[in-house]
PDB file of N, CA and C in Angstrom:
ATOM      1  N   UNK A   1     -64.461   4.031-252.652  1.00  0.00           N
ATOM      2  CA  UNK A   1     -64.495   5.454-252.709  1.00  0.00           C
ATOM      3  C   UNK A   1     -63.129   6.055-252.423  1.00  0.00           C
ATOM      4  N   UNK A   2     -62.269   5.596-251.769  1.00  0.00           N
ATOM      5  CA  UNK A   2     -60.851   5.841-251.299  1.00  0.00           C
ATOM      6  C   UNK A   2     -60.292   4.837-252.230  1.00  0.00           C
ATOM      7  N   UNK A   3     -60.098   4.549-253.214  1.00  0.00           N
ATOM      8  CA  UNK A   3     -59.482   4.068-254.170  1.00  0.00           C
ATOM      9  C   UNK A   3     -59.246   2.412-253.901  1.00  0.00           C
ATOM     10  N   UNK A   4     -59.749   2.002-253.006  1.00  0.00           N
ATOM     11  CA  UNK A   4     -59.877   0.506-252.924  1.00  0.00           C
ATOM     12  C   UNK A   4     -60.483  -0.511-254.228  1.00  0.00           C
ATOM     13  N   UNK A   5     -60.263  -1.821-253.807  1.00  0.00           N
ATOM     14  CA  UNK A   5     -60.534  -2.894-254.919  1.00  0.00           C
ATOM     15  C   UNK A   5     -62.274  -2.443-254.747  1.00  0.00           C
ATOM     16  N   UNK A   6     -62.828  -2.488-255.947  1.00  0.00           N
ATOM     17  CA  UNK A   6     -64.256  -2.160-256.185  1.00  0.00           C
ATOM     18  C   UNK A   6     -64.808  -3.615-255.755  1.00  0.00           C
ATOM     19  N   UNK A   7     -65.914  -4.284-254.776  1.00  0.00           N
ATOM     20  CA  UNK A   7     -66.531  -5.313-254.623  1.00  0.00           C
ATOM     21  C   UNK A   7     -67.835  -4.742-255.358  1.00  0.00           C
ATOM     22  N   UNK A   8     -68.125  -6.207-255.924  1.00  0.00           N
ATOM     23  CA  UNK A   8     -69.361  -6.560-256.302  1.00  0.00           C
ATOM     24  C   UNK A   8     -70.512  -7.736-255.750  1.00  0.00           C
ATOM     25  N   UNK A   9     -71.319  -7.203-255.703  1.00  0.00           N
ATOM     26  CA  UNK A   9     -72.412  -8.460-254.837  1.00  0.00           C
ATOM     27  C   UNK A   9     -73.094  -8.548-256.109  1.00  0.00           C
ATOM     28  N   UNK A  10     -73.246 -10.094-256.223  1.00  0.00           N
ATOM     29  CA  UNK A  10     -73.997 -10.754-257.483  1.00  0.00           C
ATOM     30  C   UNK A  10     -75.422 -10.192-256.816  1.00  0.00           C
ATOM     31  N   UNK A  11     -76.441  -9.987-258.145  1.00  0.00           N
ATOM     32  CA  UNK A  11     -77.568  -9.472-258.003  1.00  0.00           C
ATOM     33  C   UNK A  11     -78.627 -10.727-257.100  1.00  0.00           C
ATOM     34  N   UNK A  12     -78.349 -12.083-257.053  1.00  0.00           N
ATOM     35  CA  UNK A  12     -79.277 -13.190-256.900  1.00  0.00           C
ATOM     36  C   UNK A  12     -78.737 -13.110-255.326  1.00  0.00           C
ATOM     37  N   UNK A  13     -78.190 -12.230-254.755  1.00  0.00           N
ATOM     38  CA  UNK A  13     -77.569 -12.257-253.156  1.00  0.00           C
ATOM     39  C   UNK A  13     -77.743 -11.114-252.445  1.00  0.00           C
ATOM     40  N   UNK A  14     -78.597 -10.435-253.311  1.00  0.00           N
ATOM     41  CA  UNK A  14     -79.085  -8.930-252.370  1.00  0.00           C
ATOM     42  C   UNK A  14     -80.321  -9.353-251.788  1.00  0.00           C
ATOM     43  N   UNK A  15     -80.756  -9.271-250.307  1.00  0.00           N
ATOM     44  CA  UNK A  15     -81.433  -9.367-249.126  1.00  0.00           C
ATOM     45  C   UNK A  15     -82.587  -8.543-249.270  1.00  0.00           C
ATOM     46  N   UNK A  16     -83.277  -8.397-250.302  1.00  0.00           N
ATOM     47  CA  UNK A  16     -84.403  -7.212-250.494  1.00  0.00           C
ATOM     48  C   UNK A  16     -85.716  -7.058-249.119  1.00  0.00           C
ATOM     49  N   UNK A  17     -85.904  -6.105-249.208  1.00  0.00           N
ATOM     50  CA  UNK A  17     -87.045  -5.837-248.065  1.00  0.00           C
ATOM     51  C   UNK A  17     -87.624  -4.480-249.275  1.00  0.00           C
ATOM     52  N   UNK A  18     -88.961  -5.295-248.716  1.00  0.00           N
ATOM     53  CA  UNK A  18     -90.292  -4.140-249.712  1.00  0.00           C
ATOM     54  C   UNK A  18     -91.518  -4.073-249.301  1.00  0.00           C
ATOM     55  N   UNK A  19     -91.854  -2.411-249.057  1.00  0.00           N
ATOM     56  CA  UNK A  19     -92.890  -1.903-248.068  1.00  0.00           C
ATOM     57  C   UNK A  19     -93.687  -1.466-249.233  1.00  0.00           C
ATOM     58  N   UNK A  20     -95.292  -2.191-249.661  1.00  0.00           N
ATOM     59  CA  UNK A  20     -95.962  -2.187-250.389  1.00  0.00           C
ATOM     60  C   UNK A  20     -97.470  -0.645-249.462  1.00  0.00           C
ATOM     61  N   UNK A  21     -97.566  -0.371-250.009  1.00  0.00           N
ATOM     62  CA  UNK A  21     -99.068   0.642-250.116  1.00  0.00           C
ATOM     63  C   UNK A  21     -99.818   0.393-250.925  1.00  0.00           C
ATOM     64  N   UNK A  22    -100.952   0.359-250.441  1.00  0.00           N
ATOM     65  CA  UNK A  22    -102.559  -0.430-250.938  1.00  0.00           C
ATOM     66  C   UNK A  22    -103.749   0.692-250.115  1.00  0.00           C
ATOM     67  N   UNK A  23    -103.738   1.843-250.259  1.00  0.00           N
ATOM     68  CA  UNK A  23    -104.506   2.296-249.700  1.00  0.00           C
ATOM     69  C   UNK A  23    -104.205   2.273-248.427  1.00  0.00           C
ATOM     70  N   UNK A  24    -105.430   2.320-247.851  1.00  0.00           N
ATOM     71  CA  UNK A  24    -104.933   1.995-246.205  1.00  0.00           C
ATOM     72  C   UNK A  24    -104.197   0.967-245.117  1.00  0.00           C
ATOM     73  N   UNK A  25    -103.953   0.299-246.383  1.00  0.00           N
ATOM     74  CA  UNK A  25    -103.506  -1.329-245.849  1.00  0.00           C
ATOM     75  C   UNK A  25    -102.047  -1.512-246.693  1.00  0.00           C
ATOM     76  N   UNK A  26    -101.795  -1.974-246.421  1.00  0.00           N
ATOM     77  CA  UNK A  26     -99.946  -2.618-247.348  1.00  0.00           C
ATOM     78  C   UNK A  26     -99.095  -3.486-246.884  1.00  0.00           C
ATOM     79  N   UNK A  27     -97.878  -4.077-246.937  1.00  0.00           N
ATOM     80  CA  UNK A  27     -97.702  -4.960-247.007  1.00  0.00           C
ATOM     81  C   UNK A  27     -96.054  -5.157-246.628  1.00  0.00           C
ATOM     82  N   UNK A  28     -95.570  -5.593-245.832  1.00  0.00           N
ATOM     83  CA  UNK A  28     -93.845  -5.532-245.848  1.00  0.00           C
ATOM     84  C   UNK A  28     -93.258  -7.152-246.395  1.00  0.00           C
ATOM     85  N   UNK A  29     -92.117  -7.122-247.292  1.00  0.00           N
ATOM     86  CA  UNK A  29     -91.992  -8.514-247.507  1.00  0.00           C
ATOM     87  C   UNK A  29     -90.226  -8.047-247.234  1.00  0.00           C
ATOM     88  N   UNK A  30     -89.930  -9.425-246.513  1.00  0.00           N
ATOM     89  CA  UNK A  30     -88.492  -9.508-246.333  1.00  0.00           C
ATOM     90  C   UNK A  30     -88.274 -10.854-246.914  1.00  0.00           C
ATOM     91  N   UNK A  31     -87.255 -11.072-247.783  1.00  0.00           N
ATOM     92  CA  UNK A  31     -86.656 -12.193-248.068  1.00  0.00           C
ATOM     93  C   UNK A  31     -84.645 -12.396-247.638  1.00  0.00           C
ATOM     94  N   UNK A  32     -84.272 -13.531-247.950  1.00  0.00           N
ATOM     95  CA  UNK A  32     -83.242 -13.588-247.571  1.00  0.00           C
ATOM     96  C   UNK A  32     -82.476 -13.614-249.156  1.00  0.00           C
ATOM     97  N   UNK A  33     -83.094 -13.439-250.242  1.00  0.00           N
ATOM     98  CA  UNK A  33     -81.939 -13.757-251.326  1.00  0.00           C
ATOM     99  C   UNK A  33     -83.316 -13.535-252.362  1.00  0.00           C
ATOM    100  N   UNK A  34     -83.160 -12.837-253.749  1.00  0.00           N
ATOM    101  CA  UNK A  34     -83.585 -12.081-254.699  1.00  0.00           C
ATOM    102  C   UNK A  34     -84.551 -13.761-255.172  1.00  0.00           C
ATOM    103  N   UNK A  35     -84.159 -14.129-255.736  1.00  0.00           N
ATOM    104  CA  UNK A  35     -84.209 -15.847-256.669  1.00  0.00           C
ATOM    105  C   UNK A  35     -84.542 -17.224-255.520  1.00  0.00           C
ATOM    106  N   UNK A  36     -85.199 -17.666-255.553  1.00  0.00           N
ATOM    107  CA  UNK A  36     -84.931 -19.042-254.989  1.00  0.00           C
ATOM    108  C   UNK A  36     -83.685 -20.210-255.818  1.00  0.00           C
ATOM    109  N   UNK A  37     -83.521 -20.442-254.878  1.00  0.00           N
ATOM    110  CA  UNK A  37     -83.830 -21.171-253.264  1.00  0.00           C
ATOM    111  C   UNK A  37     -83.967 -20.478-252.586  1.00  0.00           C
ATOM    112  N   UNK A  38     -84.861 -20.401-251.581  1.00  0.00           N
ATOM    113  CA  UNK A  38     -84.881 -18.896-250.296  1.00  0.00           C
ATOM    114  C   UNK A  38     -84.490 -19.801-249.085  1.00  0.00           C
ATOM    115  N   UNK A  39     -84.211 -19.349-248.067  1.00  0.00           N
ATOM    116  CA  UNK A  39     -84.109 -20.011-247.051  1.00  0.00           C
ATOM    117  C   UNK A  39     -85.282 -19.622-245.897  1.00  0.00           C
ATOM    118  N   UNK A  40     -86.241 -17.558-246.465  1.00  0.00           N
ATOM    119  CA  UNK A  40     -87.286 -17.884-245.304  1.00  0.00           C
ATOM    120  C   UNK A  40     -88.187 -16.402-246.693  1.00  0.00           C
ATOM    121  N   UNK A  41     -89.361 -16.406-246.262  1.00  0.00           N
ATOM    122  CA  UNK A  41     -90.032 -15.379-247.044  1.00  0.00           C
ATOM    123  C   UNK A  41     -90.976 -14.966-245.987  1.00  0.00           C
ATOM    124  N   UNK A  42     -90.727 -13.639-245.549  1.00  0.00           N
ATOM    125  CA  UNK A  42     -91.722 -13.008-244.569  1.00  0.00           C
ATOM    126  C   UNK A  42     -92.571 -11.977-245.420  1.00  0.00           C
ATOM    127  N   UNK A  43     -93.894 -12.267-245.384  1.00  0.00           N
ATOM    128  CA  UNK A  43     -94.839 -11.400-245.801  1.00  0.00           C
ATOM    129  C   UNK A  43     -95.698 -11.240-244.375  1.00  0.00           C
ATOM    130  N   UNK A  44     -95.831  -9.557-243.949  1.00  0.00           N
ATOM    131  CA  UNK A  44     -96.353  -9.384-243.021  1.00  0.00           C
ATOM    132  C   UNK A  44     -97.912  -8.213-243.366  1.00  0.00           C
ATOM    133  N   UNK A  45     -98.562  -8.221-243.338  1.00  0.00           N
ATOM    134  CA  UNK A  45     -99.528  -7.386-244.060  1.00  0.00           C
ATOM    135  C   UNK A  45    -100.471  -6.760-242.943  1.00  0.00           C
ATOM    136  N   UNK A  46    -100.849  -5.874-243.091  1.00  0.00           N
ATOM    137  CA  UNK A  46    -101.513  -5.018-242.252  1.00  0.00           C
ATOM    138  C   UNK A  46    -101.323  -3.368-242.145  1.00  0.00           C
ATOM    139  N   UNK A  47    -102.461  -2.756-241.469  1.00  0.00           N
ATOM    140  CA  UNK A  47    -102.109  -1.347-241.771  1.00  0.00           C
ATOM    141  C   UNK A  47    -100.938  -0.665-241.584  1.00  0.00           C
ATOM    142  N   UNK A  48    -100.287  -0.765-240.120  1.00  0.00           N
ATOM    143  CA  UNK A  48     -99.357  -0.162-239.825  1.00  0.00           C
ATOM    144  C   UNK A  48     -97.886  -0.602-241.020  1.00  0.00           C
ATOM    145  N   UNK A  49     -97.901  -1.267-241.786  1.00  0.00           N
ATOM    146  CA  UNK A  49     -97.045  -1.108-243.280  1.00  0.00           C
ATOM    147  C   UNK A  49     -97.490   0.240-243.717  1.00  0.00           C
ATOM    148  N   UNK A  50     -98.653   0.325-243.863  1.00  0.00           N
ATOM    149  CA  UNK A  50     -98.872   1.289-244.578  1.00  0.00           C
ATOM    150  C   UNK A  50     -98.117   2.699-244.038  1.00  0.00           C
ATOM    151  N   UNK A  51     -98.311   2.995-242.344  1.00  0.00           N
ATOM    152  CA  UNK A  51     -97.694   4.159-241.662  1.00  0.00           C
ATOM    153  C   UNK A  51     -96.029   3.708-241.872  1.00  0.00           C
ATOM    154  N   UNK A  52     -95.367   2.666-242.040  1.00  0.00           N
ATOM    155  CA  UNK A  52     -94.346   2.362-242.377  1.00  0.00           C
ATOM    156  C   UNK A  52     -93.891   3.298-243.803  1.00  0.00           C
ATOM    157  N   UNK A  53     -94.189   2.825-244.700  1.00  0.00           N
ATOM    158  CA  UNK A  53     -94.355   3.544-246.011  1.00  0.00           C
ATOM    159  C   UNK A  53     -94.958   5.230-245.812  1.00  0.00           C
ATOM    160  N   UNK A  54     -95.356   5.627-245.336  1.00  0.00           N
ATOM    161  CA  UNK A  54     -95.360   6.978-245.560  1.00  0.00           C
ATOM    162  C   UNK A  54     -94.243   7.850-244.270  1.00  0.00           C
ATOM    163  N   UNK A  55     -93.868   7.162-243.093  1.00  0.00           N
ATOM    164  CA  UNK A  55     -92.896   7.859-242.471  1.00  0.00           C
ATOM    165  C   UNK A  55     -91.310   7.252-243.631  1.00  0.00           C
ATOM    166  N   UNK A  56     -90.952   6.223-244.167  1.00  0.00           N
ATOM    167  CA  UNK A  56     -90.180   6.281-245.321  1.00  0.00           C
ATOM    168  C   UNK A  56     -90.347   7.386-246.750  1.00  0.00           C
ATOM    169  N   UNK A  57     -91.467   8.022-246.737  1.00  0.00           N
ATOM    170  CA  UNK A  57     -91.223   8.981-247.818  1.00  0.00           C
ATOM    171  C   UNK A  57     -91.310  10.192-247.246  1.00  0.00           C
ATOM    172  N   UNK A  58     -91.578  10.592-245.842  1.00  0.00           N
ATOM    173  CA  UNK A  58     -91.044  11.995-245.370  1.00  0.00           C
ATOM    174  C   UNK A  58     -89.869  11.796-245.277  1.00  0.00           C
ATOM    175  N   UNK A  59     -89.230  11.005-244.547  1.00  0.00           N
ATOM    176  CA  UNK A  59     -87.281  10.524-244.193  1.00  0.00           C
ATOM    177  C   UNK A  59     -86.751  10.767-245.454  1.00  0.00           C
ATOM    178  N   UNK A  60     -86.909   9.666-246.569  1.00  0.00           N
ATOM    179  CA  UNK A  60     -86.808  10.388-248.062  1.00  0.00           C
ATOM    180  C   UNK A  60     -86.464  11.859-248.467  1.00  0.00           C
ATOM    181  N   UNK A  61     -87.758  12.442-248.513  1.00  0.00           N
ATOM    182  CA  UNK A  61     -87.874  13.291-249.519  1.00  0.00           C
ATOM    183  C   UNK A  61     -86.924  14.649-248.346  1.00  0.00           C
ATOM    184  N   UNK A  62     -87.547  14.555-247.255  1.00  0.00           N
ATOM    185  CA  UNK A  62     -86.860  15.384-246.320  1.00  0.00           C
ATOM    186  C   UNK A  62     -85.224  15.614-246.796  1.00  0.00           C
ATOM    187  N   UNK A  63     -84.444  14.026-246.540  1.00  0.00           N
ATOM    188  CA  UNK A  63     -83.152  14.143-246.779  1.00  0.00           C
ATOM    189  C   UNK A  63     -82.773  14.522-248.057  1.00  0.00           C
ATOM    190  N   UNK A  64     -83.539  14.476-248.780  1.00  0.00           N
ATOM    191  CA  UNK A  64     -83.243  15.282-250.353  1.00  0.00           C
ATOM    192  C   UNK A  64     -83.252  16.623-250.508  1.00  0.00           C
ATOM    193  N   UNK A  65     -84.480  17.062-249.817  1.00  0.00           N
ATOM    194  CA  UNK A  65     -85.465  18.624-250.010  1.00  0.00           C
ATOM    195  C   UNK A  65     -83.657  19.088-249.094  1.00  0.00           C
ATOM    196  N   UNK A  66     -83.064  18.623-248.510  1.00  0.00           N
ATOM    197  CA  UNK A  66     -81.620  19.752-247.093  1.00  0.00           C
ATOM    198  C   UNK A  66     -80.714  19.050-247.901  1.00  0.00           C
ATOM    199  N   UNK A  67     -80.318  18.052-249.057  1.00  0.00           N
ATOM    200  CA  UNK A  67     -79.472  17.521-249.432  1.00  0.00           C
ATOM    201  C   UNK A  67     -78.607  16.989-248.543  1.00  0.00           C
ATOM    202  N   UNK A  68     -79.068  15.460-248.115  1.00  0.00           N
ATOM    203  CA  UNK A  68     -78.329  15.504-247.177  1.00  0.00           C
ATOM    204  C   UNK A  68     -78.510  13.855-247.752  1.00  0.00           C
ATOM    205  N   UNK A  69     -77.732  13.427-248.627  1.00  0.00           N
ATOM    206  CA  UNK A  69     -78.001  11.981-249.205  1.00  0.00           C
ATOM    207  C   UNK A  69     -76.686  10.947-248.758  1.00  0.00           C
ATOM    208  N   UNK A  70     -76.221  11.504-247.939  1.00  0.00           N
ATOM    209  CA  UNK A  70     -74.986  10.684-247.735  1.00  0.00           C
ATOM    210  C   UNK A  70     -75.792  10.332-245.929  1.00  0.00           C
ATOM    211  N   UNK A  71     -76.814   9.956-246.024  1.00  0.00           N
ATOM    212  CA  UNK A  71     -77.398   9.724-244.712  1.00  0.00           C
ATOM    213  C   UNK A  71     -77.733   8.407-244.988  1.00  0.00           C
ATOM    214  N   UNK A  72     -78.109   6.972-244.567  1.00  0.00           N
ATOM    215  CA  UNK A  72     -78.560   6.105-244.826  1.00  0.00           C
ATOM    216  C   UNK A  72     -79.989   5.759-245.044  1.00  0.00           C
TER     217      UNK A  72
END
């Protein structure tokens, strides 16, 4: 952003984490790398994912609705 060398992270090396909704129930999965080989795969399931996933779309939409996207 300050005019530095642009890095790139190969897509098969991004660390994904994904908070699933299923109704009242859902699902968090953390992996360590997009593709196998993995080195660990956490699937944790239960309701409180679900309250996970909806305090992530007030934080969301909130920081959008005041424009405030340079927030993490």
């Amino acid at each position: 952003m300050e005019g530095g060398e642009p890095v790139e992270l190969p897509f098969a090396d991004i660390k994904p984490l994904c908070i699933m909704d299923a109704g009242s129930q859902g699902m968090i999965i953390v992996l360590d790398r997009v593709f196998a080989p993995r080195r660990y795969e956490i699937m944790i399931p239960g309701p409180w994912s679900h309250w996970a996933k909806l305090a992530f779309e007030k934080y969301y939409m909130t920081r959008m609705k005041h424009g405030m996207a340079y927030l993490p």
